[in-house]
C-alpha atoms as a PDB file:
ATOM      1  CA  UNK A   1      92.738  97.547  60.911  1.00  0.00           C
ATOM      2  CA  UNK A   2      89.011  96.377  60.905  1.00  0.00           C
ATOM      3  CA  UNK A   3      87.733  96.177  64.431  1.00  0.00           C
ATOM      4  CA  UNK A   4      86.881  91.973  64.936  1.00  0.00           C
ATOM      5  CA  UNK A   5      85.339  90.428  67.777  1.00  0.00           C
ATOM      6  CA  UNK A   6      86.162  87.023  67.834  1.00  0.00           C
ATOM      7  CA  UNK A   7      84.601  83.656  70.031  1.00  0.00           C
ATOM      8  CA  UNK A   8      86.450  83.093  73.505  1.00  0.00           C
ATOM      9  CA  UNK A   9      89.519  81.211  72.449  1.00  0.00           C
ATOM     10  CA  UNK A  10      91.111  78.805  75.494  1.00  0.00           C
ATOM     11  CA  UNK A  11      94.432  79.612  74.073  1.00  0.00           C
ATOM     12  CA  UNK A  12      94.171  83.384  75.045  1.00  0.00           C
ATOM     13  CA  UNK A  13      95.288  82.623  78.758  1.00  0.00           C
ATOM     14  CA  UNK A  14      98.379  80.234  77.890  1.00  0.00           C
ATOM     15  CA  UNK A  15      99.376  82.673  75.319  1.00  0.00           C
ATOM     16  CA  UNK A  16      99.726  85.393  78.277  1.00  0.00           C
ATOM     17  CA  UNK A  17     101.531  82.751  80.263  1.00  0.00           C
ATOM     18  CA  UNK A  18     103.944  82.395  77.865  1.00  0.00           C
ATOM     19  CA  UNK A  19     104.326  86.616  77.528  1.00  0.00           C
ATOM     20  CA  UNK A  20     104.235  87.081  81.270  1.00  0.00           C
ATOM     21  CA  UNK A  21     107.132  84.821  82.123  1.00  0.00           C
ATOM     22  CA  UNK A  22     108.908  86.832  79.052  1.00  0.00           C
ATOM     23  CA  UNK A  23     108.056  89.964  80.243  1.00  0.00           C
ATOM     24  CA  UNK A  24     108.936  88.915  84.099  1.00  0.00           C
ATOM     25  CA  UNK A  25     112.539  88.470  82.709  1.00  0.00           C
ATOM     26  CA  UNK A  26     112.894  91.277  80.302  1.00  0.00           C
ATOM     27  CA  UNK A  27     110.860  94.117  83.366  1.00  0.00           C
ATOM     28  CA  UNK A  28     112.982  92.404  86.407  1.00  0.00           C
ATOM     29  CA  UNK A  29     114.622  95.703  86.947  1.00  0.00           C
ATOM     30  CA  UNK A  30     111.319  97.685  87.415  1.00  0.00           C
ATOM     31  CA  UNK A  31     109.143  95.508  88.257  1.00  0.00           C
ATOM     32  CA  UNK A  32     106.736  95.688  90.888  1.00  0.00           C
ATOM     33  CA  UNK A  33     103.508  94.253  91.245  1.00  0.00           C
ATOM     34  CA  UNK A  34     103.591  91.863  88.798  1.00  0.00           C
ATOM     35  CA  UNK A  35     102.050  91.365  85.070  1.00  0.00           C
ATOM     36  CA  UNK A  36      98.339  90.672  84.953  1.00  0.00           C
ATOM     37  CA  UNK A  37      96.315  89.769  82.015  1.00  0.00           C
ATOM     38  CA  UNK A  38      93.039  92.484  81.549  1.00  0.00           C
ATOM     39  CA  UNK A  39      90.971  93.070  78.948  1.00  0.00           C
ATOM     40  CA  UNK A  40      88.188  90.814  77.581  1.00  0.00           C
ATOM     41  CA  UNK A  41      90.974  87.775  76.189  1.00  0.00           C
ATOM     42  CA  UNK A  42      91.049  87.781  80.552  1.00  0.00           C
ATOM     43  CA  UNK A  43      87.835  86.573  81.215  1.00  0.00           C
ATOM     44  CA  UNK A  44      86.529  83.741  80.380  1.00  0.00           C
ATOM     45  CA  UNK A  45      84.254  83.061  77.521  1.00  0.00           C
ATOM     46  CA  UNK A  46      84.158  86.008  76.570  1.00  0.00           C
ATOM     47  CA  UNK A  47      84.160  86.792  73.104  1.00  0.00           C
ATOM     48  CA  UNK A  48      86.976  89.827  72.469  1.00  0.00           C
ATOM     49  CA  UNK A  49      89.144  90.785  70.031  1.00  0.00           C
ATOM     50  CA  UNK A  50      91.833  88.309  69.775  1.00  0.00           C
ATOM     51  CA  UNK A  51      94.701  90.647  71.500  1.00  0.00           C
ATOM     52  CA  UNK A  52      96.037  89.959  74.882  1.00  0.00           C
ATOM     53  CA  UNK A  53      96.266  92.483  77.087  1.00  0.00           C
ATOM     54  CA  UNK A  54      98.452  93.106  79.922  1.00  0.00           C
ATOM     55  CA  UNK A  55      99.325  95.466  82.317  1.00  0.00           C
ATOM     56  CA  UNK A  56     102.672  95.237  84.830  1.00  0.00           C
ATOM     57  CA  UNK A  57     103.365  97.748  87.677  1.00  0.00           C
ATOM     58  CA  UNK A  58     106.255  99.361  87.810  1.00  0.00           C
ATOM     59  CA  UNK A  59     108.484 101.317  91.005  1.00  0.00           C
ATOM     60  CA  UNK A  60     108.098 104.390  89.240  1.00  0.00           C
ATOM     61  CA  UNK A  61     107.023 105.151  85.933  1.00  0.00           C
ATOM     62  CA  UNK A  62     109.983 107.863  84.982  1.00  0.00           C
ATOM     63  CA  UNK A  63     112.564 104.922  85.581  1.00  0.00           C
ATOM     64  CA  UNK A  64     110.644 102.564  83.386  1.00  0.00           C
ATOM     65  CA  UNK A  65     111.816 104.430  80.433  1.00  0.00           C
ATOM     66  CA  UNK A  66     114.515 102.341  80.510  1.00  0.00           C
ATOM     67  CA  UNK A  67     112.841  99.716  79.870  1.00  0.00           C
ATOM     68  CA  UNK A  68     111.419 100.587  76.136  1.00  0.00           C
ATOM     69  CA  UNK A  69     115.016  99.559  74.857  1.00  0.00           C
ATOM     70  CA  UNK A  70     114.865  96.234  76.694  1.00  0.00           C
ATOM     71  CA  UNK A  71     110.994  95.317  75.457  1.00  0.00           C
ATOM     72  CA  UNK A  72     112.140  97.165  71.483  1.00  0.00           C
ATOM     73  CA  UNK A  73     114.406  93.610  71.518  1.00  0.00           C
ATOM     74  CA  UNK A  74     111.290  91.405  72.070  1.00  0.00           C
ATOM     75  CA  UNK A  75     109.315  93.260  69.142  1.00  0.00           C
ATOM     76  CA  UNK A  76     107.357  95.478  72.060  1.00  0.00           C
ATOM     77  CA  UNK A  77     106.711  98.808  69.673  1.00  0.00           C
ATOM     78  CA  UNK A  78     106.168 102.273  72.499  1.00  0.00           C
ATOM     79  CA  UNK A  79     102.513 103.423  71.863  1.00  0.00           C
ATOM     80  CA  UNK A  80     101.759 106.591  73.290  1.00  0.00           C
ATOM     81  CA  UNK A  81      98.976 106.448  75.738  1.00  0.00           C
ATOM     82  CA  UNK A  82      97.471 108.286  78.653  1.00  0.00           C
ATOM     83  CA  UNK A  83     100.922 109.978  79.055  1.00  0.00           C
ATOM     84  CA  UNK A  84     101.865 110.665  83.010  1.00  0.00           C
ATOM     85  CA  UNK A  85      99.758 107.488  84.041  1.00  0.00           C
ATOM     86  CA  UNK A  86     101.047 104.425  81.820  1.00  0.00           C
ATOM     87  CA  UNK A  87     103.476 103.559  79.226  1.00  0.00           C
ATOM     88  CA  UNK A  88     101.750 101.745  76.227  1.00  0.00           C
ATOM     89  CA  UNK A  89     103.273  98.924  73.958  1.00  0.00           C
ATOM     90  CA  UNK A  90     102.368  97.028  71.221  1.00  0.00           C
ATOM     91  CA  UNK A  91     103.228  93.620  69.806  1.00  0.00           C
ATOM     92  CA  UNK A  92     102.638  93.028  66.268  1.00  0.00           C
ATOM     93  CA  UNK A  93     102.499  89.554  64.298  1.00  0.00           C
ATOM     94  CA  UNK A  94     104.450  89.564  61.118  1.00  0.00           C
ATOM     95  CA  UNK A  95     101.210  90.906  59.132  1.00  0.00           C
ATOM     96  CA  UNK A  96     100.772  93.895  61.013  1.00  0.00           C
ATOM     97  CA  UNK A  97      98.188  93.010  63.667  1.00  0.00           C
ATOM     98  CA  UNK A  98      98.603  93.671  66.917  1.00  0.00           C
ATOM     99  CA  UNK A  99      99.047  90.573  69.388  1.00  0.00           C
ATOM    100  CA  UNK A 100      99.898  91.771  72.723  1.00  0.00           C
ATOM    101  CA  UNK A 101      99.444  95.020  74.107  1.00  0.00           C
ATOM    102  CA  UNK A 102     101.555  95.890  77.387  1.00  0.00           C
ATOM    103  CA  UNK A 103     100.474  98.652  80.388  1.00  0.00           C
ATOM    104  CA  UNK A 104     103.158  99.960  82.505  1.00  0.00           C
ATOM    105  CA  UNK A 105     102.303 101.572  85.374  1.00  0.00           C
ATOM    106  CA  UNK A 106     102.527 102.249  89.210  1.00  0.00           C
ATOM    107  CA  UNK A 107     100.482  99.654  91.257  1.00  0.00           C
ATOM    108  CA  UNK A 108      97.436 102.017  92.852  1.00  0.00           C
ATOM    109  CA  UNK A 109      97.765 104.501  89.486  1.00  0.00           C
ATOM    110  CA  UNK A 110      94.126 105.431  87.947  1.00  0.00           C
ATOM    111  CA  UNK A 111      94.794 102.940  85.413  1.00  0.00           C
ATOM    112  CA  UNK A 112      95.812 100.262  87.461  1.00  0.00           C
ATOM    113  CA  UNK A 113      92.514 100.276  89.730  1.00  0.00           C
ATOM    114  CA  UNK A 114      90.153 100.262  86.853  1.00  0.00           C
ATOM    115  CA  UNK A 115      91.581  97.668  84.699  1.00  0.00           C
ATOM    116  CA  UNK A 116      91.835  95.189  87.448  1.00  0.00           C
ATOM    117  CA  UNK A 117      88.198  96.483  88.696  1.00  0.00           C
ATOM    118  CA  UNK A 118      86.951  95.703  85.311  1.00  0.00           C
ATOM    119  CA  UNK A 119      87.917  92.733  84.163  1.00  0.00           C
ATOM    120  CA  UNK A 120      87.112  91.416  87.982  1.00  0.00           C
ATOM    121  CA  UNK A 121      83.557  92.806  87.666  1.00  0.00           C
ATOM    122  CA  UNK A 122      83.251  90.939  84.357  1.00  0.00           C
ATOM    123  CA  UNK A 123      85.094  87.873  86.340  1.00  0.00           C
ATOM    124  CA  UNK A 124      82.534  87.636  89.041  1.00  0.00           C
ATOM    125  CA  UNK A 125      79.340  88.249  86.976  1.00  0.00           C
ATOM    126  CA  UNK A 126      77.800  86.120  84.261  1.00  0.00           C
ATOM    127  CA  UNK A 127      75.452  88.940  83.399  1.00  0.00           C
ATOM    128  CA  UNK A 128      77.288  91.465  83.238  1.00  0.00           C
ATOM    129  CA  UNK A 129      79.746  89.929  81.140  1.00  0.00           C
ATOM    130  CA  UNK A 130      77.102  88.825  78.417  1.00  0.00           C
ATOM    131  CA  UNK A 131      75.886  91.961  78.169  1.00  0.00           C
ATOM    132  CA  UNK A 132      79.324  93.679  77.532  1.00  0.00           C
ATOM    133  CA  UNK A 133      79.733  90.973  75.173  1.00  0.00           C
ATOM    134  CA  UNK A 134      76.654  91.610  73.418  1.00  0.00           C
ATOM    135  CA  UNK A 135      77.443  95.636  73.000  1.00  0.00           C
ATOM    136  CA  UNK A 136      80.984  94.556  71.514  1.00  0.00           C
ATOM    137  CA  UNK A 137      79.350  92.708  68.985  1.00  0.00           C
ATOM    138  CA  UNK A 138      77.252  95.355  68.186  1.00  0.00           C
ATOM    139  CA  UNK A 139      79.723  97.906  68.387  1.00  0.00           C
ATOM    140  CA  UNK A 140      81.869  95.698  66.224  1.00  0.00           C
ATOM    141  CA  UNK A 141      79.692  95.570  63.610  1.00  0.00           C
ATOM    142  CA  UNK A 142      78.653  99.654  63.646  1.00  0.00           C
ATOM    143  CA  UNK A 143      82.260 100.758  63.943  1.00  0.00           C
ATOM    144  CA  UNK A 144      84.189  97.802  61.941  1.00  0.00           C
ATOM    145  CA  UNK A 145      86.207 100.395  59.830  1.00  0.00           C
ATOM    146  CA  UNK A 146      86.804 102.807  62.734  1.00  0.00           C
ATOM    147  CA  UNK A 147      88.385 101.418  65.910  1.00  0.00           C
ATOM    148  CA  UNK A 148      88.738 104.851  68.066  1.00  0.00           C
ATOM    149  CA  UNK A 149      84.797 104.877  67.648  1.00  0.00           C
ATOM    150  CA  UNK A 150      84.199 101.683  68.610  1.00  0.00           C
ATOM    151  CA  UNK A 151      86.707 102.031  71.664  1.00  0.00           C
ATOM    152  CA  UNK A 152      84.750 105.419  72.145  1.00  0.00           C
ATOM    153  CA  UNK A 153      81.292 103.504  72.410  1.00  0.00           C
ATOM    154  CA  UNK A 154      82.410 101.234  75.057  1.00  0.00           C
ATOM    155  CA  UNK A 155      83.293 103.771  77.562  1.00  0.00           C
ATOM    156  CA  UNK A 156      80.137 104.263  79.009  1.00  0.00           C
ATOM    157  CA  UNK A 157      79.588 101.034  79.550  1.00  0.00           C
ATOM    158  CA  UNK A 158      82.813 100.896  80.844  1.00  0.00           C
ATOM    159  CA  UNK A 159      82.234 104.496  83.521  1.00  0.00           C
ATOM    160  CA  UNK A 160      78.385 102.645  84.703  1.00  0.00           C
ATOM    161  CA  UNK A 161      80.726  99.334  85.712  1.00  0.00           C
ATOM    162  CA  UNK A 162      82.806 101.273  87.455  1.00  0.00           C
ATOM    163  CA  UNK A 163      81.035 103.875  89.319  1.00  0.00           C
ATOM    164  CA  UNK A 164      79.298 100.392  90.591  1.00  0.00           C
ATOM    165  CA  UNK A 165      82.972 100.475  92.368  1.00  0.00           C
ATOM    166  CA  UNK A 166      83.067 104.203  93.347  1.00  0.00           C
ATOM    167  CA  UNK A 167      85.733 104.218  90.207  1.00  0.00           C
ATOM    168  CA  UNK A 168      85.817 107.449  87.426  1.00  0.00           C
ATOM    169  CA  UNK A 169      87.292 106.326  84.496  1.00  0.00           C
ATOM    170  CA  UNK A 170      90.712 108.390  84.768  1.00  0.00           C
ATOM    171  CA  UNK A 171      92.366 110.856  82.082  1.00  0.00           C
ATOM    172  CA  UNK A 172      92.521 109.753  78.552  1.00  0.00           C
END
């Protein structure tokens, strides 16, 4: 899939709205800590590509297994990601591209700390959020055929932000 940044969209925050109170229901079980919306679609007007992301915390991650059966029947595909720290989903619209992607892991985890740290940093500063804006845009353009090297270029951008926290970006 071609790698497209796209203009802040107001939608992006009532479309999580409408996915956390799903995902509230379906993760009742395991849930703990709530569902939060991260990622760029989280902070306002900021251009990003148009997926939301989300991340909910779970009791314990081993037990949220069973939970992939329970998201499967709400279109939630399991993505393997950062095994031992999260369990990654995907939601796809009927032409393939991805619409939500879904985080579970332990409130505290490596993860959990720098995604909220992140898209808070970006939250509470103009600056900083036009120039990660600026690098996507770039980045989007250099790597538009090749989305691991675009999400490759952002990462030090992403490691300066958070060092600015006493944060390392955690295992991959």
């Amino acid at each position: 899939m071609r790698v497209v940044v796209e203009p802040y969209d107001p939608g992006w925050p009532l479309r999580f709205e409408g996915e956390r109170a799903l995902l509230e229901r379906v993760l009742e079980p395991w849930l703990l800590g709530g569902v939060h919306h991260i990622g760029s679609t989280a902070v306002p007007g900021l251009a990003a590509k148009p997926i939301i992301d989300m991340m909910a915390g779970v009791r314990d991650l081993e037990d949220a297994r069973g939970a992939y059966e329970p998201l499967a029947r709400h279109g939630y595909v399991h993505e393997p990601h950062r095994p031992g720290i999260a369990h990654h989903f995907a939601k796809r619209e009927p032409d393939g591209r991805t619409a939500y992607g879904l985080h579970l892991t332990e409130p505290g985890s490596d993860l959990w700390r720098e995604r909220l740290v992140f898209r808070d940093a970006l939250r509470s500063d103009a600056e900083l959020a036009a120039e990660y804006e600026a690098l996507k845009l770039g980045l989007a353009d250099d790597h538009a055929d090749d989305g691991s090297a675009y999400v490759r270029a952002k990462r030090p951008f992403v490691a300066e932000v958070l060092a600015r926290f006493g944060l390392q970006p955690g295992r991959r």
